[in-house]
Protein backbone atom coordinates (compact mmCIF):
# COMPACT_ATOMS: atom_id res chain seq x y z
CA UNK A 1 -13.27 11.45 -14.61
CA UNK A 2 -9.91 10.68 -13.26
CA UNK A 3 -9.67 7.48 -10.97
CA UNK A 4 -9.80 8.17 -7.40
CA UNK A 5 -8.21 5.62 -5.47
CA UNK A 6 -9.48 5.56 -1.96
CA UNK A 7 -6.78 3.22 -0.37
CA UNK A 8 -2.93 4.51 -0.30
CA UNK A 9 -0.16 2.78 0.60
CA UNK A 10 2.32 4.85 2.62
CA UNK A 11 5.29 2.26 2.11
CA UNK A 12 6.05 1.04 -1.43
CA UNK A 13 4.08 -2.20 -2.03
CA UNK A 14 7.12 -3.45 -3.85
CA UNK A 15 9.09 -2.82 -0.69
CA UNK A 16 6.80 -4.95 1.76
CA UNK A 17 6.58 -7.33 -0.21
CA UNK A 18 10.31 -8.08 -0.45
CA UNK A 19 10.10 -8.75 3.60
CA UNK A 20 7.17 -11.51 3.29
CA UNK A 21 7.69 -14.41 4.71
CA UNK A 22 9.01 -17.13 1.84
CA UNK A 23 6.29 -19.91 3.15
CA UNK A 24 2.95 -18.86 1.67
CA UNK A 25 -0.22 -19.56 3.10
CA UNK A 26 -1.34 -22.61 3.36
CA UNK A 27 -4.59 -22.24 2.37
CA UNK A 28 -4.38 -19.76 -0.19
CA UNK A 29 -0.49 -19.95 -1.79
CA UNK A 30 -0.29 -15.65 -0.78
CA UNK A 31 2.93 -14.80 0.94
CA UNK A 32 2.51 -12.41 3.66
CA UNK A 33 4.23 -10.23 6.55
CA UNK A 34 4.03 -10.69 10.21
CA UNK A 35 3.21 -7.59 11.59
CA UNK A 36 3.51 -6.37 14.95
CA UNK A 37 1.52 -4.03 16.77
CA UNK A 38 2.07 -1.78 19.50
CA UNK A 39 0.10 -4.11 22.45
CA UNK A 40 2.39 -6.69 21.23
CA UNK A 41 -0.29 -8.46 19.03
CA UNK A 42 1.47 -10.71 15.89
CA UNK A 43 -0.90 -11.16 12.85
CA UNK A 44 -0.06 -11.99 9.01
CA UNK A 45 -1.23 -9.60 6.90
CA UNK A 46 -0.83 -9.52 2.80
CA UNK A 47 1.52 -6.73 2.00
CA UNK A 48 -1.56 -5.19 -0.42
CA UNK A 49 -3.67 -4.52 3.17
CA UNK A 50 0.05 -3.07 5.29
CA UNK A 51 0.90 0.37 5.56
CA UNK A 52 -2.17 1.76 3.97
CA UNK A 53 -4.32 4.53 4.90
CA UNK A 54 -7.55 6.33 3.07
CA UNK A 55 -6.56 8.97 0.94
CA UNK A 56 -3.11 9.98 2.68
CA UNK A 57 -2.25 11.21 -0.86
CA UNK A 58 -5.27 13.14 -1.23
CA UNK A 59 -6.46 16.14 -0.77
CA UNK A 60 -9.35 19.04 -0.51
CA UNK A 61 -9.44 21.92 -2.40
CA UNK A 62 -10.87 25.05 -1.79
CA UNK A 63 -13.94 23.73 -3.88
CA UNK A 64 -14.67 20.82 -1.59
CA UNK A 65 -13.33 18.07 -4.16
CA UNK A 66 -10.23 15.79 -4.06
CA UNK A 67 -6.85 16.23 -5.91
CA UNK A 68 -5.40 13.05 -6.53
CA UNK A 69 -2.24 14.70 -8.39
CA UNK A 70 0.07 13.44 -5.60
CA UNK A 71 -1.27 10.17 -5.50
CA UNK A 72 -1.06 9.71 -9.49
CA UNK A 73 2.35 11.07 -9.31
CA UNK A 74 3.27 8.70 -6.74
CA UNK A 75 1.42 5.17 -8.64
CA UNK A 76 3.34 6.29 -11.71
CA UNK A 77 6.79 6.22 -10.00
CA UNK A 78 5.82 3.22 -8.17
CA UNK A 79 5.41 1.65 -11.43
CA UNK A 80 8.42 2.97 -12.97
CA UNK A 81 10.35 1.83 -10.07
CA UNK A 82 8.98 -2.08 -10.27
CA UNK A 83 11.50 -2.92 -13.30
CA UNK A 84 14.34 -1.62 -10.74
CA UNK A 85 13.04 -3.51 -7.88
């Protein structure tokens, strides 16, 4: 059975995490991004948790079951696309 990933980034991982912040963590050496929200709320957030929503890639057929052909497409040119990066 073909993997079905549940979590999908909308922006490029790759991308995100070229706008982290240069001082990691403290605690844990991870760089991160300060993200803002729309009531004005700051928060650091790892770039693997940012712009991601549940199966945005995916979706029903007419037999009830997910296609993850978009998202697969999509991982494999993200991959492709990290020796350009």
């Amino acid at each position: 059975m073909p993997r079905q990933p549940k979590s999908q980034h909308y922006i490029q991982r790759a991308y995100l995490e070229a706008f982290c912040d240069q001082t990691p963590n403290e605690k844990t050496g991870v760089l991160f991004l300060w993200v803002h929200s729309a009531n004005h709320a700051v928060r650091r957030q790892i770039p693997k948790e940012c712009a991601v929503e549940n199966y945005f890639y995916g979706h029903e057929l007419d037999n009830g079951q997910r296609s993850f052909l978009g998202e697969t497409f999509l991982a494999d040119l993200e991959s492709a696309l990290q020796a350009v990066c």
